[in-house]
C-alpha atoms as a PDB file:
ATOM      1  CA  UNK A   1      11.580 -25.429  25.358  1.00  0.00           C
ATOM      2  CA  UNK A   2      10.636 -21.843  26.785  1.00  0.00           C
ATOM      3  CA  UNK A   3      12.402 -20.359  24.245  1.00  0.00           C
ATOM      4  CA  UNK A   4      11.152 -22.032  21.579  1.00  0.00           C
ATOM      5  CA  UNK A   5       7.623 -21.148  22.996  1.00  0.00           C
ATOM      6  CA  UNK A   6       9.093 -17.156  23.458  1.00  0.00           C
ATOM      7  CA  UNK A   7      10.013 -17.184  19.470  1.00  0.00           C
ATOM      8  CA  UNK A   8       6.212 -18.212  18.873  1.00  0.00           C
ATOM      9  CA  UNK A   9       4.203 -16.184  20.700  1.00  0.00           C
ATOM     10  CA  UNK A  10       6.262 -13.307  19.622  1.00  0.00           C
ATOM     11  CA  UNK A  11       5.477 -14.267  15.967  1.00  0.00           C
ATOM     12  CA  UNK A  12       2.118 -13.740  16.671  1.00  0.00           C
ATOM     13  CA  UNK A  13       2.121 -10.481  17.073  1.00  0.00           C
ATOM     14  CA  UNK A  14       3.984  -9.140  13.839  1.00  0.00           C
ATOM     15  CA  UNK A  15       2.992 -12.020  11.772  1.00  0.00           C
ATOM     16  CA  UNK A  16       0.171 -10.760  10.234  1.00  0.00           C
ATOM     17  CA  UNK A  17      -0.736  -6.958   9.327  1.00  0.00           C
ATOM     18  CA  UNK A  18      -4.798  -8.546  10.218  1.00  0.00           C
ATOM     19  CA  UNK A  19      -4.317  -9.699  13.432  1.00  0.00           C
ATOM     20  CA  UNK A  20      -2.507  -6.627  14.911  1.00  0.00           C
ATOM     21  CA  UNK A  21      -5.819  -4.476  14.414  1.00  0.00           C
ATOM     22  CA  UNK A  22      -8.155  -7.047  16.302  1.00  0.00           C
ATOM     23  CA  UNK A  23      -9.984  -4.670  19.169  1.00  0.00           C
ATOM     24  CA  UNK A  24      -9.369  -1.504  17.108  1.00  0.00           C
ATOM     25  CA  UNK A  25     -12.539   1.095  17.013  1.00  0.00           C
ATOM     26  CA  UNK A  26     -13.874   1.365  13.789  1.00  0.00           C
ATOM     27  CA  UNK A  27     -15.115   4.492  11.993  1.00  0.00           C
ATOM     28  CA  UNK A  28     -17.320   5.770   9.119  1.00  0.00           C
ATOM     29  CA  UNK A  29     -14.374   5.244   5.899  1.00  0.00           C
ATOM     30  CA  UNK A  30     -15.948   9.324   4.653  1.00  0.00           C
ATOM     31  CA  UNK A  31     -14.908  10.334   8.114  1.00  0.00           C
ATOM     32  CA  UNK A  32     -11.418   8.711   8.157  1.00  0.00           C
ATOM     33  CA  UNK A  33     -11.332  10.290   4.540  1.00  0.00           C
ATOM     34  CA  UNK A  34     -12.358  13.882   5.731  1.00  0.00           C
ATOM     35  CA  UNK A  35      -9.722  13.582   8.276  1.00  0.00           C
ATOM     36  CA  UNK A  36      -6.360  12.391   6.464  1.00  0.00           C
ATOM     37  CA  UNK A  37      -6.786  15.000   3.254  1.00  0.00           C
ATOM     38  CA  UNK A  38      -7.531  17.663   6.331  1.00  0.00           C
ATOM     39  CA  UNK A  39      -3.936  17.127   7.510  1.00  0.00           C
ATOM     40  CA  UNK A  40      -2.268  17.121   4.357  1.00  0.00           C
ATOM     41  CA  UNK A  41       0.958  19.295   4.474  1.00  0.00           C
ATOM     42  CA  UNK A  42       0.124  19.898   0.131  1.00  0.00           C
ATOM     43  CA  UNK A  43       1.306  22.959  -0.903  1.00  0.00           C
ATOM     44  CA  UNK A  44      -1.614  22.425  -3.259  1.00  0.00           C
ATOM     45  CA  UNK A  45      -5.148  21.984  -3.347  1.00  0.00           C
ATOM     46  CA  UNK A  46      -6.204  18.598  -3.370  1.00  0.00           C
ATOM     47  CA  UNK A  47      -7.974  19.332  -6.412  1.00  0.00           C
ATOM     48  CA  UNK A  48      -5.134  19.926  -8.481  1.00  0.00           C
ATOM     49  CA  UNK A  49      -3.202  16.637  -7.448  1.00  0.00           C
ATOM     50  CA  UNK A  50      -3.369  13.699  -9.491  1.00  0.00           C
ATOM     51  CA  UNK A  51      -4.392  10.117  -8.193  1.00  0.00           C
ATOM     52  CA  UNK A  52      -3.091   6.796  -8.221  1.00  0.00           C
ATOM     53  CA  UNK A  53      -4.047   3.444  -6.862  1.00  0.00           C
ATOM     54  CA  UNK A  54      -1.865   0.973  -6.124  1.00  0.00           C
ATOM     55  CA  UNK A  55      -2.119  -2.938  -3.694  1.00  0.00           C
ATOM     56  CA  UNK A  56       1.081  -4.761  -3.028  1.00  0.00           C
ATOM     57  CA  UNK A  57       0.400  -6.098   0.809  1.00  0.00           C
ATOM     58  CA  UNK A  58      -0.065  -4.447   4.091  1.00  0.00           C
ATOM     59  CA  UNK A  59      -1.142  -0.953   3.468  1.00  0.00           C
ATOM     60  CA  UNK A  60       0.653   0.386   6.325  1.00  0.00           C
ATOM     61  CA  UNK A  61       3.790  -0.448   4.758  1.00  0.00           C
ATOM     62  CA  UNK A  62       2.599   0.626   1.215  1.00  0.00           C
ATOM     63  CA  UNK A  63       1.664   3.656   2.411  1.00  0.00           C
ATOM     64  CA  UNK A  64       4.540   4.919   4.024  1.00  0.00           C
ATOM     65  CA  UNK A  65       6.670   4.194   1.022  1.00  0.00           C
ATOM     66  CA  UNK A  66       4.938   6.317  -1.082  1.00  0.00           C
ATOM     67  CA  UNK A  67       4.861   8.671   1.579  1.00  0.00           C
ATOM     68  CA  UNK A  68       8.577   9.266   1.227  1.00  0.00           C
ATOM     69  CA  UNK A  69       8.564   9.795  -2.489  1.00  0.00           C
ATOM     70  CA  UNK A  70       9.253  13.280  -3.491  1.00  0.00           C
ATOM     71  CA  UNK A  71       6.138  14.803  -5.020  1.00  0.00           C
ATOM     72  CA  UNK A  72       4.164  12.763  -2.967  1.00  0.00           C
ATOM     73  CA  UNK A  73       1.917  14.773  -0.970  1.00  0.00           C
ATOM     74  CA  UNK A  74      -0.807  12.578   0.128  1.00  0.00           C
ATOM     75  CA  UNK A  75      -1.521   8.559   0.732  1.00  0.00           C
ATOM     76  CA  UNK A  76      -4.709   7.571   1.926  1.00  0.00           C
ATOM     77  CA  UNK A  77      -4.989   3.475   3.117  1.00  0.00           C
ATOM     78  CA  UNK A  78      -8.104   1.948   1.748  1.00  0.00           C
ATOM     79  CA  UNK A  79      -9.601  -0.857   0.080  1.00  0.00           C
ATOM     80  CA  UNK A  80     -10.217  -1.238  -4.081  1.00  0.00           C
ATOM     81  CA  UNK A  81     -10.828  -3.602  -6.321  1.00  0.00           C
ATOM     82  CA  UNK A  82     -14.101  -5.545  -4.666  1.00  0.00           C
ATOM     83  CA  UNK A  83     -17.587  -5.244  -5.006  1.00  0.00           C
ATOM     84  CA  UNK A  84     -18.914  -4.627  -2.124  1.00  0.00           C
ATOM     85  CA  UNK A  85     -19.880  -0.633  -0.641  1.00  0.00           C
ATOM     86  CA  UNK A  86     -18.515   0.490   2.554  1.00  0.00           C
ATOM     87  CA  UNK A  87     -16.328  -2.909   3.571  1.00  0.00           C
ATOM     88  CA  UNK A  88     -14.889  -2.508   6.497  1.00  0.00           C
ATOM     89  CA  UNK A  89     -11.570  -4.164   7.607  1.00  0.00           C
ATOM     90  CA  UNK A  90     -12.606  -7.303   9.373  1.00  0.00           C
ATOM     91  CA  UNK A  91     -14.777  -8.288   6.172  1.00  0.00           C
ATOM     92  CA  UNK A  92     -11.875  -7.825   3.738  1.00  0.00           C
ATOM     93  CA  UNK A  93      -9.323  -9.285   6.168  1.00  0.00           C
ATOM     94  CA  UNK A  94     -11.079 -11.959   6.556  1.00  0.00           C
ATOM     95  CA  UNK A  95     -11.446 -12.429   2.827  1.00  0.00           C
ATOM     96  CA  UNK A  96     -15.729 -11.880   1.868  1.00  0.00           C
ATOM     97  CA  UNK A  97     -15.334  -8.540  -0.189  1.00  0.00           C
ATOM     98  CA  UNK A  98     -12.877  -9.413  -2.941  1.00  0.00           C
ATOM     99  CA  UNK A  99     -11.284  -5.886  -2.059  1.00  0.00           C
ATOM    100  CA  UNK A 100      -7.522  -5.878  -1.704  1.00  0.00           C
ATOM    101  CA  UNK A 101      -5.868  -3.103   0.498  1.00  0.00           C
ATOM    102  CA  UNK A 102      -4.830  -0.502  -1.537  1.00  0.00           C
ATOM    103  CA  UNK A 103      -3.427   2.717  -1.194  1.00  0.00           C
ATOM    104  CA  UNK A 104      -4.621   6.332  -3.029  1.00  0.00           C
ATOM    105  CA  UNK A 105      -1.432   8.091  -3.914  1.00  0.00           C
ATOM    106  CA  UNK A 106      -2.069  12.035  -4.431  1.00  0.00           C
ATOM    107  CA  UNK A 107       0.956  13.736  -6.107  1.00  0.00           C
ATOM    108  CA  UNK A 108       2.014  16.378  -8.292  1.00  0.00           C
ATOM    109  CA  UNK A 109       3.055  15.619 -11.374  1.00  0.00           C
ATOM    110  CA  UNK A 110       5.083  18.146 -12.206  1.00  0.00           C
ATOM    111  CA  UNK A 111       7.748  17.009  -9.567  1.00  0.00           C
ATOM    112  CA  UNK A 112       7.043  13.229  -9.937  1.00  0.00           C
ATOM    113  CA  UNK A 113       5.646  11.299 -13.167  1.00  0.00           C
ATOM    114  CA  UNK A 114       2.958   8.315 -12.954  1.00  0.00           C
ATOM    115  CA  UNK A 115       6.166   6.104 -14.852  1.00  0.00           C
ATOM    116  CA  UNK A 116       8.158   6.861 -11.615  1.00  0.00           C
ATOM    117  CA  UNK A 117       5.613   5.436  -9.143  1.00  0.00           C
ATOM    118  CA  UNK A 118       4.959   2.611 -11.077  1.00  0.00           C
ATOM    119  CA  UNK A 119       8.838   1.680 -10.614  1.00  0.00           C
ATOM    120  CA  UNK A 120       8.359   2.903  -6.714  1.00  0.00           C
ATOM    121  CA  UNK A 121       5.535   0.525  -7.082  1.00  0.00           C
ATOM    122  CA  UNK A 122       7.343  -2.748  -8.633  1.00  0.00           C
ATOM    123  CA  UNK A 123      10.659  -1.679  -6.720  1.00  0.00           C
ATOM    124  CA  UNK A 124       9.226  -1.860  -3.192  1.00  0.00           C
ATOM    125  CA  UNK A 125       7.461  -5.506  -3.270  1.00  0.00           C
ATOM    126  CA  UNK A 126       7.478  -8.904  -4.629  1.00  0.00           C
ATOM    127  CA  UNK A 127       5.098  -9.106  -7.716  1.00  0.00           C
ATOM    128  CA  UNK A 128       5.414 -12.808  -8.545  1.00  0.00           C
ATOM    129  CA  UNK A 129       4.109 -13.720  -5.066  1.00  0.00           C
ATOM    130  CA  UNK A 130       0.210 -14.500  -5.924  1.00  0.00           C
ATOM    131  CA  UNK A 131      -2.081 -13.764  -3.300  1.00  0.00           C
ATOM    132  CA  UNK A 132      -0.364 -11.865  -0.420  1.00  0.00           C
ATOM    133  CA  UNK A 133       3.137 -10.175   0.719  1.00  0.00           C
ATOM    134  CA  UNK A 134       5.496 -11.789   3.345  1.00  0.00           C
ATOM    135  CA  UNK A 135       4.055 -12.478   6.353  1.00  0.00           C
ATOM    136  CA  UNK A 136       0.475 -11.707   4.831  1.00  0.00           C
ATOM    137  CA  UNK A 137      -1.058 -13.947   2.847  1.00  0.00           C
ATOM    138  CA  UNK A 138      -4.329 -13.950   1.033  1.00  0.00           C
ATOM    139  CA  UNK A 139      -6.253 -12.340  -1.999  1.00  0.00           C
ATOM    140  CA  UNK A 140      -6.919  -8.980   0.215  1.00  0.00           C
ATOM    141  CA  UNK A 141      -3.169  -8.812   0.102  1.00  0.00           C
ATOM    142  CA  UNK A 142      -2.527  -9.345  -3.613  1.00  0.00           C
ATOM    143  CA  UNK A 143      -0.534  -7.444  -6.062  1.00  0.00           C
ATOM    144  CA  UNK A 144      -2.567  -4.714  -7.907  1.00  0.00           C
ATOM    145  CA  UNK A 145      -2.513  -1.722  -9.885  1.00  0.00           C
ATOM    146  CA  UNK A 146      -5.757   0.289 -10.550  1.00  0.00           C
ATOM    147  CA  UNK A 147      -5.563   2.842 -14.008  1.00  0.00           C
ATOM    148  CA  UNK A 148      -7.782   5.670 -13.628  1.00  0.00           C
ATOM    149  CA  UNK A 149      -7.745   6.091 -17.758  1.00  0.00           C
ATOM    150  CA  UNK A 150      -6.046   4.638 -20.748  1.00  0.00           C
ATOM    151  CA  UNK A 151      -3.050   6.512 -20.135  1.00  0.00           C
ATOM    152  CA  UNK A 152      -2.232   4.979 -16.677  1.00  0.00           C
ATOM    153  CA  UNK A 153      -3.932   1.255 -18.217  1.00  0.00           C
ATOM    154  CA  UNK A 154      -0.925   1.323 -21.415  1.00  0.00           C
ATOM    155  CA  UNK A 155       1.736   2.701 -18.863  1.00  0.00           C
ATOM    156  CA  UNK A 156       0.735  -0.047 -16.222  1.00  0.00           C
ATOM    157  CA  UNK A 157       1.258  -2.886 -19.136  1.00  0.00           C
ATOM    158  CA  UNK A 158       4.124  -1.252 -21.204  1.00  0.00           C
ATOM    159  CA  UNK A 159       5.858  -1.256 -17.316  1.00  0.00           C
ATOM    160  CA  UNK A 160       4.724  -4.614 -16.695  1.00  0.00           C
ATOM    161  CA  UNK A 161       5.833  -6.067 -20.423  1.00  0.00           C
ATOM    162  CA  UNK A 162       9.170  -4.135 -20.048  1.00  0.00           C
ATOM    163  CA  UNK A 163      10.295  -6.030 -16.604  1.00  0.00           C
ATOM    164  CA  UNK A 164       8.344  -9.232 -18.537  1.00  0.00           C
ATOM    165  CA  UNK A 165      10.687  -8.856 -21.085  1.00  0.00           C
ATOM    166  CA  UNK A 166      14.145  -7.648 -19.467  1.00  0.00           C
ATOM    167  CA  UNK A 167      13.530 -11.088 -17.098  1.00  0.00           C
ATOM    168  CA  UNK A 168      13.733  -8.894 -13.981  1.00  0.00           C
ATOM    169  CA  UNK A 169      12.304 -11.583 -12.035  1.00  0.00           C
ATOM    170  CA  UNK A 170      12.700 -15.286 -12.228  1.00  0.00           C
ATOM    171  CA  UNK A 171       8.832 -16.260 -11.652  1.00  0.00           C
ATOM    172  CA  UNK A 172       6.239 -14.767 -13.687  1.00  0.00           C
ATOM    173  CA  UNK A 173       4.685 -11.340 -12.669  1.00  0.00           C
ATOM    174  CA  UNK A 174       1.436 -11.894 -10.822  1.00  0.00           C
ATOM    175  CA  UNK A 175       0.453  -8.482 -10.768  1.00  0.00           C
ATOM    176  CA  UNK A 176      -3.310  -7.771 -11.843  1.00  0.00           C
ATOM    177  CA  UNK A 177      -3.988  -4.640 -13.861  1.00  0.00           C
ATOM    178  CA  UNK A 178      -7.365  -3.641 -13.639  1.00  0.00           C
ATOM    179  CA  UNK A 179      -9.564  -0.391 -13.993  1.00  0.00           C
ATOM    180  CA  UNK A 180     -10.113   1.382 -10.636  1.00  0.00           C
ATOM    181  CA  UNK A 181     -14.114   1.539  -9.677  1.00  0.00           C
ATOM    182  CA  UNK A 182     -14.489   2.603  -6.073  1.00  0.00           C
ATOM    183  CA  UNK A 183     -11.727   3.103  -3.415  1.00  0.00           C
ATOM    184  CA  UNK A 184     -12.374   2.864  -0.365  1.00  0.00           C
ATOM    185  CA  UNK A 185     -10.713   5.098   2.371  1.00  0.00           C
ATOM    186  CA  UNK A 186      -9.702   2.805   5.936  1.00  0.00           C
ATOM    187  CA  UNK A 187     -10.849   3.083   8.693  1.00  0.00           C
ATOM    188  CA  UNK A 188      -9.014   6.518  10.951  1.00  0.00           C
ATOM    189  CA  UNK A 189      -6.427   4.625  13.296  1.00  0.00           C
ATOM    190  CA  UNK A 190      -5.130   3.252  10.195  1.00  0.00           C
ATOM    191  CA  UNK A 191      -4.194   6.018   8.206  1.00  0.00           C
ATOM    192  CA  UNK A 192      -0.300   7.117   8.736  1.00  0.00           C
ATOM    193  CA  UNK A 193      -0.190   4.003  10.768  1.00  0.00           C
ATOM    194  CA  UNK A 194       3.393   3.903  11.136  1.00  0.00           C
ATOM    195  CA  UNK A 195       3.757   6.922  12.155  1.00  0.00           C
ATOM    196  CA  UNK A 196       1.875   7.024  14.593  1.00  0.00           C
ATOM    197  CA  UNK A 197       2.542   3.509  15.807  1.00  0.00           C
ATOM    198  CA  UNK A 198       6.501   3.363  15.789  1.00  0.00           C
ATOM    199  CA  UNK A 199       6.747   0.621  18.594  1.00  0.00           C
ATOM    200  CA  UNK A 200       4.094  -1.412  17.192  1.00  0.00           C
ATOM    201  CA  UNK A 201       5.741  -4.955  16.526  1.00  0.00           C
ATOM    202  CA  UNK A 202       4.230  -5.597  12.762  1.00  0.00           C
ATOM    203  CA  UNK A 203       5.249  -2.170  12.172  1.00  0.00           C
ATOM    204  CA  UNK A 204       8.962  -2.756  13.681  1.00  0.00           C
ATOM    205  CA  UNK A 205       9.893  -5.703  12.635  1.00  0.00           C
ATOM    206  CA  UNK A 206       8.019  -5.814   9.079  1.00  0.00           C
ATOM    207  CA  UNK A 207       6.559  -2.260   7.988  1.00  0.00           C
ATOM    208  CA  UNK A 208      10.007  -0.228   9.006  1.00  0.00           C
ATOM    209  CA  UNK A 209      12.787  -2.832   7.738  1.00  0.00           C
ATOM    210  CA  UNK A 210      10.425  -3.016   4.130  1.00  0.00           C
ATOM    211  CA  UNK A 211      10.649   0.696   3.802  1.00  0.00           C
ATOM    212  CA  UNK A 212      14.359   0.945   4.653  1.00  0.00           C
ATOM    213  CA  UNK A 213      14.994  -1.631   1.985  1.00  0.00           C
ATOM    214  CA  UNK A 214      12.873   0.609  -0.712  1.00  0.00           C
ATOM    215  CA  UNK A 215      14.841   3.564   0.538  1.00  0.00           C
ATOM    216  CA  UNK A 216      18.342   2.358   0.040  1.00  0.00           C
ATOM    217  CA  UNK A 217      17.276   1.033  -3.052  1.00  0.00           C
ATOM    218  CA  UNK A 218      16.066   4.261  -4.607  1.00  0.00           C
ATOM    219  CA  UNK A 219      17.173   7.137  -2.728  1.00  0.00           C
ATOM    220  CA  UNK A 220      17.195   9.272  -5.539  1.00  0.00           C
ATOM    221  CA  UNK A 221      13.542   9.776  -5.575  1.00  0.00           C
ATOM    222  CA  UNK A 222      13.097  10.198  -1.555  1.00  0.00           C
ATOM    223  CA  UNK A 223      12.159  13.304  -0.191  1.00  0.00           C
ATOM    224  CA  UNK A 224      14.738  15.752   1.713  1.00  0.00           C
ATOM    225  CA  UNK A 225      14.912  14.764   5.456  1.00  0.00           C
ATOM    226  CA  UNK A 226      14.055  10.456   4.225  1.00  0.00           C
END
């Protein structure tokens, strides 16, 4: 019986990306934005990066899979796809924005193509599960991809139509295409969350092991050192 009762109060505290940020301080999401693209290692201007938006779960583990991309110089955590301004993270955890956590991908495109992160995109998460990514669950978790123009809207469907029709995966594709409007940068503590939190249990036991799987799956397109 204690045993059983060890195995469930451990699985409270990776179960959910949500409940591993209750108590956290909260900051102004223009701050937390000032901050990451201050520490950026770029060996460009920020300015001459392009941008990409992308939701597929957790954005702690999102973003550090993108992080390890080659060409990737940037990933900001955030939310997208909702209505409402400035959400913070207990509103859109606990479901009253519409906003799905998303991550801004800044990369040069000259080393790495938009086509390429789409298949980082589709390669690193489930996108038949509808509403959510194992062990979070809901619509702030759901599988998205916001086009910042035509170009990224036809590559986002050709992509989409191509796994469709190749029958990559056995359920349909729940992934929702949709044109970017605002993105909202996280709060601070959880940009480069992993990092920073290596013994963190959600990151440990969920965050680390879905990385590793995206890495031995494509590790032509890591970065030296990944």
């Amino acid at each position: 019986m204690k045993y059983i009762v060890s195995i469930l109060i451990a699985g409270l505290f990776f179960s959910s990306c949500t409940s591993n940020r209750t108590g956290e301080k909260t900051v102004n999401p223009e701050t937390a934005q000032a901050v990451v693209i201050k520490n950026s290692t770029s060996t460009k201007k920020m300015s001459e990066l392009s941008k990409a938006y992308f939701g597929s779960g957790c954005f702690w583990c999102v973003e550090a899979i993108f992080e390890s991309v080659e060409g990737v110089e940037e990933v900001i955590s955030g939310y997208a796809g909702g209505t409402k301004e400035n959400p913070t993270y207990e509103e859109v955890g606990r479901g009253l924005t519409n906003h799905t956590e998303a991550v801004e991908v800044y990369y040069d495109p000259e080393v790495v193509s938009y086509a390429s992160l789409l298949k980082v995109y589709y390669g690193s998460h489930d996108p038949t599960t509808v509403n959510g990514q194992h062990p979070d669950f809901g619509k702030q978790y759901r599988s998205m991809i916001l086009y910042n123009d035509a170009m990224e809207e036809k590559a986002a469907k050709d992509f989409k139509k191509e796994l469709e029709a190749a029958g990559t995966y056995s359920d349909p594709i729940a992934t929702e295409i949709v044109p970017l409007t605002t993105f909202w940068p996280a709060e601070e503590y959880h940009q480069d969350y992993e990092k920073r939190n290596p013994n963190n249990s959600y990151v440990r036991n969920v965050s680390i092991p879905r990385l590793n799987r995206f890495k031995a799956k494509f590790p032509e397109l890591l970065k030296k050192g990944h």
